[in-house]
N, C-alpha and C. Protein backbone atom coordinates (compact mmCIF):
# COMPACT_ATOMS: atom_id res chain seq x y z
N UNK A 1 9.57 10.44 14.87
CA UNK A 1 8.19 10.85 14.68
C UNK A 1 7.37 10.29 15.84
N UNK A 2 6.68 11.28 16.52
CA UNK A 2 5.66 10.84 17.30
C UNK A 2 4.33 10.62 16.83
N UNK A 3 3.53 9.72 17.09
CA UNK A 3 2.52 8.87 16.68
C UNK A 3 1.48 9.40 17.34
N UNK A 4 0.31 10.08 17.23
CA UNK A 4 -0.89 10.20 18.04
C UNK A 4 -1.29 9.02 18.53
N UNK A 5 -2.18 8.93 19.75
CA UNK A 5 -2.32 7.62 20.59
C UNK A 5 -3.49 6.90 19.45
N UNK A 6 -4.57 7.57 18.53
CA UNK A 6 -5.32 7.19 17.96
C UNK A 6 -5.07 6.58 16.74
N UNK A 7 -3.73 6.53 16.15
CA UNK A 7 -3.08 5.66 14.75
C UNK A 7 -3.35 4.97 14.74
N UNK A 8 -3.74 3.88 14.17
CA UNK A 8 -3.83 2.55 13.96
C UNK A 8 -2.77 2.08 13.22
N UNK A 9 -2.39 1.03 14.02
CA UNK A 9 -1.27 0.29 13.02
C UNK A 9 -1.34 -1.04 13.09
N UNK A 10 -0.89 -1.58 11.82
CA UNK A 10 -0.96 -2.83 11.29
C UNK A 10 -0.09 -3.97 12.33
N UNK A 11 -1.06 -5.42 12.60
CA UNK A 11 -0.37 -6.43 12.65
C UNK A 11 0.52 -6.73 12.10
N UNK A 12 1.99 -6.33 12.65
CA UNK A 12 3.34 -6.74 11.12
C UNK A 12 3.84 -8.12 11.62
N UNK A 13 3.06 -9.10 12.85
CA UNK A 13 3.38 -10.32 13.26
C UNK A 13 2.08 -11.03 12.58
N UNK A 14 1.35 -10.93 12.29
CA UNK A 14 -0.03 -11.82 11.32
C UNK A 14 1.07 -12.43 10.47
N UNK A 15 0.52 -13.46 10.77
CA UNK A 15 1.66 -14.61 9.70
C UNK A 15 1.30 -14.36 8.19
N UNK A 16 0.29 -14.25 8.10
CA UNK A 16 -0.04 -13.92 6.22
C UNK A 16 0.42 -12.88 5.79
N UNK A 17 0.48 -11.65 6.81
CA UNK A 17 0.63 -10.40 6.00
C UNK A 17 2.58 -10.10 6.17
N UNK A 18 2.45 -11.08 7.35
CA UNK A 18 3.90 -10.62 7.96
C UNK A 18 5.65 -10.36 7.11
N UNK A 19 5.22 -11.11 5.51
CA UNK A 19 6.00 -10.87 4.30
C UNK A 19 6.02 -9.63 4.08
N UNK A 20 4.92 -9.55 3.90
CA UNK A 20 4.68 -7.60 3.30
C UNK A 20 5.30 -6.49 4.10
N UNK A 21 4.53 -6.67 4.99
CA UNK A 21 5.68 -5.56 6.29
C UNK A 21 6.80 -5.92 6.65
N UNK A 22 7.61 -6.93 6.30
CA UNK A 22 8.80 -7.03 6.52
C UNK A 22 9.82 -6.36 5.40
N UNK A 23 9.02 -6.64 3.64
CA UNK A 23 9.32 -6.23 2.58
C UNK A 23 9.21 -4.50 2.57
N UNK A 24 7.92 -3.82 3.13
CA UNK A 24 7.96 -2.36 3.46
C UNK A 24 8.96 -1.76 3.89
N UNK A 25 9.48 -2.65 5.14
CA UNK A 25 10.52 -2.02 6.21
C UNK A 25 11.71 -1.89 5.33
N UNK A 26 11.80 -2.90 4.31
CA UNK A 26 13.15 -2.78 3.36
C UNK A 26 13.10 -2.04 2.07
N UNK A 27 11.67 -1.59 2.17
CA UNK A 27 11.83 -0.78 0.87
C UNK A 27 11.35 -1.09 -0.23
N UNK A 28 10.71 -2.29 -0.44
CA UNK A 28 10.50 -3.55 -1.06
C UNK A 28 8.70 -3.60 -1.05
N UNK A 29 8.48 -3.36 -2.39
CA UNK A 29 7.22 -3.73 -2.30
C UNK A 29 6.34 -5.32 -2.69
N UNK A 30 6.04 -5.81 -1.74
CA UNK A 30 5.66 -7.90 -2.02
C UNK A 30 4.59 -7.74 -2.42
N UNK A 31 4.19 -9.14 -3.21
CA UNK A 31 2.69 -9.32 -3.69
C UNK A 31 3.02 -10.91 -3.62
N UNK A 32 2.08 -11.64 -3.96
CA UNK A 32 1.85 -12.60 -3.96
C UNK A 32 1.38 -13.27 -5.74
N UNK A 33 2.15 -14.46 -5.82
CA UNK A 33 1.89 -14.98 -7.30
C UNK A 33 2.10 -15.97 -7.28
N UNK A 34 0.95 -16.75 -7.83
CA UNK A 34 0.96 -18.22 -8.51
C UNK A 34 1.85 -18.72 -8.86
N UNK A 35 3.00 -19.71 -8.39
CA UNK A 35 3.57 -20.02 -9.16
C UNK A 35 3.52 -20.92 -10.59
N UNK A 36 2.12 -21.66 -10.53
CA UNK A 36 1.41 -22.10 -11.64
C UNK A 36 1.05 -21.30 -13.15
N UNK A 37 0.02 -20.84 -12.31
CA UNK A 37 -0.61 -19.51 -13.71
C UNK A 37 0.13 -18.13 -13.34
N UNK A 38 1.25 -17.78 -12.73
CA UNK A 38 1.81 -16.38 -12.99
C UNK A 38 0.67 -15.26 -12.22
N UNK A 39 -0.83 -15.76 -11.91
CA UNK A 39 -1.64 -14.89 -11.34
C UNK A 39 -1.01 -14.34 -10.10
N UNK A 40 -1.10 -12.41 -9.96
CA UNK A 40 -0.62 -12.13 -9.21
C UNK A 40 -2.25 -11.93 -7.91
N UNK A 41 -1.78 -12.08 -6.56
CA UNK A 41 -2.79 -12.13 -6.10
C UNK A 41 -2.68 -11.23 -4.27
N UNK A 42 -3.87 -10.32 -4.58
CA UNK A 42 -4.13 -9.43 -3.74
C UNK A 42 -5.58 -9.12 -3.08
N UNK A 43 -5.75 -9.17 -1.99
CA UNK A 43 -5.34 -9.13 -0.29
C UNK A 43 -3.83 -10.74 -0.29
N UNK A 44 -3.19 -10.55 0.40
CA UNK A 44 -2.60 -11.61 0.66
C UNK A 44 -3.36 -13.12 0.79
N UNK A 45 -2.94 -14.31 0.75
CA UNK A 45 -3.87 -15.65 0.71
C UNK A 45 -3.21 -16.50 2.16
N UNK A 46 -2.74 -17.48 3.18
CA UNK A 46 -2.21 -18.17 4.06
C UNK A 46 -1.35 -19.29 2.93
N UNK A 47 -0.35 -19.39 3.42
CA UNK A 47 0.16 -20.46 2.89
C UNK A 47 -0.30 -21.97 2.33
N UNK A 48 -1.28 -22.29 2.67
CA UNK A 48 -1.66 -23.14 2.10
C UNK A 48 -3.07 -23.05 1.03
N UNK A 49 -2.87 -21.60 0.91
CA UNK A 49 -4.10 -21.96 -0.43
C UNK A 49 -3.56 -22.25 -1.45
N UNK A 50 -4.19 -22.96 -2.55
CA UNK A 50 -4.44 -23.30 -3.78
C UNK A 50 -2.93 -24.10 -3.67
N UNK A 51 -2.87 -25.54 -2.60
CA UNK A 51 -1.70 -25.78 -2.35
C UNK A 51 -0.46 -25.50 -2.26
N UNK A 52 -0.53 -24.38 -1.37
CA UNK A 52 0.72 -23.69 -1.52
C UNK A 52 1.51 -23.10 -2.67
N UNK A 53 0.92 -23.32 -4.14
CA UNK A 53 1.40 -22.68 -4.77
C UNK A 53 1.96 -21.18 -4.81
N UNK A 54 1.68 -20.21 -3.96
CA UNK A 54 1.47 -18.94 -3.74
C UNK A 54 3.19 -18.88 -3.00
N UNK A 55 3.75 -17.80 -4.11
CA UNK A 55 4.81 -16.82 -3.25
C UNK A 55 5.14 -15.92 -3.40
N UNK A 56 6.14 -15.07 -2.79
CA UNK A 56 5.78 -14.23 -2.60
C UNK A 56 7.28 -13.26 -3.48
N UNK A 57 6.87 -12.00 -4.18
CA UNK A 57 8.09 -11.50 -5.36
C UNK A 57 7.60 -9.98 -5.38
N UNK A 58 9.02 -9.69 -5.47
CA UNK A 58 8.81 -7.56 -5.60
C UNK A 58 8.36 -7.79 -6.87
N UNK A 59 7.11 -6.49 -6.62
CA UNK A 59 6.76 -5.81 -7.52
C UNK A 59 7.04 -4.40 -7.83
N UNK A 60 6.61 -4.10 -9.43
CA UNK A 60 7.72 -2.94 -9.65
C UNK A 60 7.36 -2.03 -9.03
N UNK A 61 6.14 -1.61 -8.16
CA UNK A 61 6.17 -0.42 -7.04
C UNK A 61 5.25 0.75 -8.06
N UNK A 62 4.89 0.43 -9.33
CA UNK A 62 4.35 1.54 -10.11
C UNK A 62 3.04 0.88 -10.35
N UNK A 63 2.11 1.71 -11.12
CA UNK A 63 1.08 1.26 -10.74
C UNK A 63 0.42 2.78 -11.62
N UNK A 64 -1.43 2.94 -11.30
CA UNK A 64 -1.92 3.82 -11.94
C UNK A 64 -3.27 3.99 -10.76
N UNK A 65 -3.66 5.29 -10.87
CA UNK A 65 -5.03 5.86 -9.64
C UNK A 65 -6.08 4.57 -10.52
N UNK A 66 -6.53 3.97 -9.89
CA UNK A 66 -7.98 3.69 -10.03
C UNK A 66 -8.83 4.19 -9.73
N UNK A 67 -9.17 4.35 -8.33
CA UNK A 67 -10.03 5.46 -8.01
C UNK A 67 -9.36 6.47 -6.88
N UNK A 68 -10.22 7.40 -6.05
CA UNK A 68 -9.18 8.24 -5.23
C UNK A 68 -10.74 8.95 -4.69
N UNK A 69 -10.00 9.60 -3.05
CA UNK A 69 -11.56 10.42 -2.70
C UNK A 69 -10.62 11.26 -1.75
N UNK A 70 -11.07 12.27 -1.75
CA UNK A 70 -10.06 13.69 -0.98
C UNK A 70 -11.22 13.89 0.55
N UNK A 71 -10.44 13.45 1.34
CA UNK A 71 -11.05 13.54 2.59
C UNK A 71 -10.53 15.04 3.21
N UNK A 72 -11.79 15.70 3.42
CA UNK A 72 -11.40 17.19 4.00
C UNK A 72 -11.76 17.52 5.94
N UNK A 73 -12.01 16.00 6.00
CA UNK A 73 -12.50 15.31 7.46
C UNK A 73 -11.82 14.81 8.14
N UNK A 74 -10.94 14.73 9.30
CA UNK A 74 -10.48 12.88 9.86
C UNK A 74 -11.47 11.97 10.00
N UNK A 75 -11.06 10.94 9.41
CA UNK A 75 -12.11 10.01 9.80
C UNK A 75 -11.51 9.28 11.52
N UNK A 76 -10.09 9.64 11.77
CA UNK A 76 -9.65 9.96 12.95
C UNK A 76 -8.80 11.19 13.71
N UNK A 77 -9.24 11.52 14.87
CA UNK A 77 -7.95 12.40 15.11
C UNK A 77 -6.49 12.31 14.68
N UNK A 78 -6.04 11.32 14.25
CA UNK A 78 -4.86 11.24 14.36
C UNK A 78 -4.36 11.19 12.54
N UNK A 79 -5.53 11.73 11.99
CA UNK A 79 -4.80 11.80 10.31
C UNK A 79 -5.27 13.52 10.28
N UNK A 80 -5.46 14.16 11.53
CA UNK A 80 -5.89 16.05 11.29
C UNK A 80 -4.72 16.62 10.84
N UNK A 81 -3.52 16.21 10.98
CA UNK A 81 -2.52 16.93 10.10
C UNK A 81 -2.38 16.34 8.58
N UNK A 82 -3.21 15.66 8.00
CA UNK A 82 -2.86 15.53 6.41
C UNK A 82 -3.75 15.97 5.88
N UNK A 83 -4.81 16.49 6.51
CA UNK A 83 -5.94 17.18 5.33
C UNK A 83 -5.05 18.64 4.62
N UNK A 84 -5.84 18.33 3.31
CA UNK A 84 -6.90 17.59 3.05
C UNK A 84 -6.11 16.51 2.32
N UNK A 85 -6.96 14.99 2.73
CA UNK A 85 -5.98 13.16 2.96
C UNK A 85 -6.67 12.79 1.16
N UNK A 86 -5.59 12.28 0.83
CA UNK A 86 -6.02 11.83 -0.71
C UNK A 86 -5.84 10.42 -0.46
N UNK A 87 -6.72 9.33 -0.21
CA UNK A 87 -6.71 7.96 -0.45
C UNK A 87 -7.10 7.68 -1.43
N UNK A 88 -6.19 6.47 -1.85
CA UNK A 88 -6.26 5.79 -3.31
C UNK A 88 -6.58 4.42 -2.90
N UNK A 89 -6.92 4.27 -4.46
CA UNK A 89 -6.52 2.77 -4.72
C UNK A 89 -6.06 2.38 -6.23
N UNK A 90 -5.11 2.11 -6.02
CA UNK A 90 -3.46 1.91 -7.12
C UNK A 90 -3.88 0.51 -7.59
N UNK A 91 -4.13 0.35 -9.28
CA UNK A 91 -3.56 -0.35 -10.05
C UNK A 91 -2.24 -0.76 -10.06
N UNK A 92 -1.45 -1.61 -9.19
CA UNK A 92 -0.50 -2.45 -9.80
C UNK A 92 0.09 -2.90 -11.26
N UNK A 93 1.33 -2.20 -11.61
CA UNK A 93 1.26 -2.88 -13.23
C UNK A 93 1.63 -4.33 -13.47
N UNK A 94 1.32 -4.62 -12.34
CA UNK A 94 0.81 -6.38 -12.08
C UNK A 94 -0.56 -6.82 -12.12
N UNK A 95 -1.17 -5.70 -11.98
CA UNK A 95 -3.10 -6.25 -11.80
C UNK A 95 -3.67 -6.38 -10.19
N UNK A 96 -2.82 -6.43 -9.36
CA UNK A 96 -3.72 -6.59 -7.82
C UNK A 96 -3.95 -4.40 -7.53
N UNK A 97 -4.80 -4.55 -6.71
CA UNK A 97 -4.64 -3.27 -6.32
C UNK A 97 -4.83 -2.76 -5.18
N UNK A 98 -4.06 -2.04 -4.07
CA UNK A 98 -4.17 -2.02 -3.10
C UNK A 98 -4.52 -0.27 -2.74
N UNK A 99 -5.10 -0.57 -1.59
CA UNK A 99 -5.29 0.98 -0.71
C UNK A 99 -4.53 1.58 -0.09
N UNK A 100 -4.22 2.69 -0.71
CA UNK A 100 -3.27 3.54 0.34
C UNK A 100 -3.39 5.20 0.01
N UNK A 101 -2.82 5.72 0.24
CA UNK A 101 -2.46 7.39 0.43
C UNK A 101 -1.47 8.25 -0.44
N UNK A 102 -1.94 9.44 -0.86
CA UNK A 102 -0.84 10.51 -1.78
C UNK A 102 0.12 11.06 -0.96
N UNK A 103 0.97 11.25 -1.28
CA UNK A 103 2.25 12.12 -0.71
C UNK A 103 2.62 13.05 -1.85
N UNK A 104 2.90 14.46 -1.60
CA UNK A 104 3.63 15.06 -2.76
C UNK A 104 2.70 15.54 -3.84
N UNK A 105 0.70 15.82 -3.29
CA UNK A 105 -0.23 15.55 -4.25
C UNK A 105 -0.63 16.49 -3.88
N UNK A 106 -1.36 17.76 -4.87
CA UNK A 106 -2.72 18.30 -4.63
C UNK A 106 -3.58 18.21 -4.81
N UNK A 107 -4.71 17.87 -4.59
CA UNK A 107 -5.74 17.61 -5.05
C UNK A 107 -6.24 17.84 -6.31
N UNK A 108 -6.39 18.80 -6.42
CA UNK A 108 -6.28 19.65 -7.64
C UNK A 108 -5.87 18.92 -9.22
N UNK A 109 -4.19 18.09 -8.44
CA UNK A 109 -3.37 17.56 -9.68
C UNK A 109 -4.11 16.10 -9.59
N UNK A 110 -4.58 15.80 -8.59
CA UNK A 110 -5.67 14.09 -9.11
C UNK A 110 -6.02 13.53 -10.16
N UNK A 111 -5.78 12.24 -10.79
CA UNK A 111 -6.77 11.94 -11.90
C UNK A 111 -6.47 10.72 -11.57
N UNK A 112 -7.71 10.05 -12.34
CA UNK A 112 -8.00 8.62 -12.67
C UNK A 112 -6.91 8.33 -13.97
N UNK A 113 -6.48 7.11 -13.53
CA UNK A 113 -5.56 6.75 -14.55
C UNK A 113 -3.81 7.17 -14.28
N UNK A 114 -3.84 8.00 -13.43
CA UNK A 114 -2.71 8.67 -13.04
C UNK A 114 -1.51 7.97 -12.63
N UNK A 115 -0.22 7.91 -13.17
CA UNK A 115 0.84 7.25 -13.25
C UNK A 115 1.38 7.49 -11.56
N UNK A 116 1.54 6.70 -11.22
CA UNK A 116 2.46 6.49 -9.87
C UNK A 116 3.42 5.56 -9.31
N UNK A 117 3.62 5.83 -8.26
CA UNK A 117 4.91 4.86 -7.88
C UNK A 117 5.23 4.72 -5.91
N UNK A 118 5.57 4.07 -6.04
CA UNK A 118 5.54 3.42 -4.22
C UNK A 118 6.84 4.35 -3.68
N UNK A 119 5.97 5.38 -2.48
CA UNK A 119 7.29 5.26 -1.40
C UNK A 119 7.19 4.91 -0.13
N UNK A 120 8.06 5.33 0.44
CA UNK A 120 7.80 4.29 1.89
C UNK A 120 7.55 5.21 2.90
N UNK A 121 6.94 5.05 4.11
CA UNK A 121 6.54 6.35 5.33
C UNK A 121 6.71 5.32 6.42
N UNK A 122 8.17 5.68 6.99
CA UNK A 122 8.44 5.00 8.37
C UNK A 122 7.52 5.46 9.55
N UNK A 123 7.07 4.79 10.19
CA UNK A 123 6.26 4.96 11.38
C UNK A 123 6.79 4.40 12.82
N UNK A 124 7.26 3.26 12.88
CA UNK A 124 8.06 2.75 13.83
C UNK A 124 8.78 1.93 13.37
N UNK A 125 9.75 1.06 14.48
CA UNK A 125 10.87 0.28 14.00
C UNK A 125 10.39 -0.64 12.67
N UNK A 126 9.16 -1.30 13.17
CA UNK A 126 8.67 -2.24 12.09
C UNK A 126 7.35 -2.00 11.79
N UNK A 127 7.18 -0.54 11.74
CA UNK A 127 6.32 -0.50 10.52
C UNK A 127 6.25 0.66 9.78
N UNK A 128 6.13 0.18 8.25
CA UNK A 128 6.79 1.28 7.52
C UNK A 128 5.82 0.86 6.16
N UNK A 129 5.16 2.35 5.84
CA UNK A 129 3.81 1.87 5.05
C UNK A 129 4.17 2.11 3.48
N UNK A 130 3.52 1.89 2.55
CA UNK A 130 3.89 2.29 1.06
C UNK A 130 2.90 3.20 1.28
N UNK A 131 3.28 4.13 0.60
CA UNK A 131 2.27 5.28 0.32
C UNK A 131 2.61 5.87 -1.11
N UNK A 132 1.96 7.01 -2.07
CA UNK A 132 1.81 6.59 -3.58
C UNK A 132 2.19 8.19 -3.54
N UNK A 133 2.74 8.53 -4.95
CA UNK A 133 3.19 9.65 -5.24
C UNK A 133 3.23 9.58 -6.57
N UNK A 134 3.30 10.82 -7.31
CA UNK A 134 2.89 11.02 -8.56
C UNK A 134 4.72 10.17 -9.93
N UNK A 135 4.05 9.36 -10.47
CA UNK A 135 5.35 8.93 -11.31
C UNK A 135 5.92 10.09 -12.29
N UNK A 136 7.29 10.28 -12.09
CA UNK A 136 7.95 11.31 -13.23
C UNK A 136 8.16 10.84 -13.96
């Protein structure tokens, strides 16, 4: 796959996040959890918060729409082949919730509350994004 020059892609060497995109590349979706209180915790934290208690464990990759907005725009050149772009943001059936994108969606079939599940969209050697698709 060739990449338009305008993609943006993620720091997969940022030491905080650098678990996660390593876990993507394998297929593997990471989160972060307390090992104290079991709290699972999302944006990622640096290793030494809340004394290091924090590590890092697959999660089950499913999850539910929280919210969602159908972009019929690029907000760059380089997403003009996915319109019209369905970004989400996925309930975890862990509780953190992260931002990402439909695959396999029409707009049309959208809802709040909507059962889903993590797949993966290789982009280069090391980076390889979760992106969300409807759960069967």
């Amino acid at each position: 796959m060739t990449l338009h020059p305008d993609y943006p892609l993620p720091d997969t060497a940022d030491p905080v996040m650098a678990p996660f995109w390593r876990g993507c590349v394998a297929r593997t979706l990471l989160v972060q959890r307390d090992r104290e209180t079991g709290a699972y915790h999302w944006p990622p934290k640096p290793g030494y918060w809340k004394g290091g208690r924090l590590e890092w464990v697959e999660a089950s990759g499913r999850g539910e729409v929280y919210t969602y907005v159908v972009a019929h725009a690029p907000f760059l050149p380089a997403f003009l082949h996915r319109l019209p772009h369905i970004l989400v943001v996925v309930q975890l059936a862990e509780g953190p919730r992260l931002v990402g994108y439909m695959i396999d969606t029409a707009p049309a079939a959208m809802r709040f509350g909507m059962p889903v599940r993590v797949a993966y969209e290789r982009l280069t050697d090391d980076v390889t994004l979760p992106v969300w698709e409807p759960a069967a």
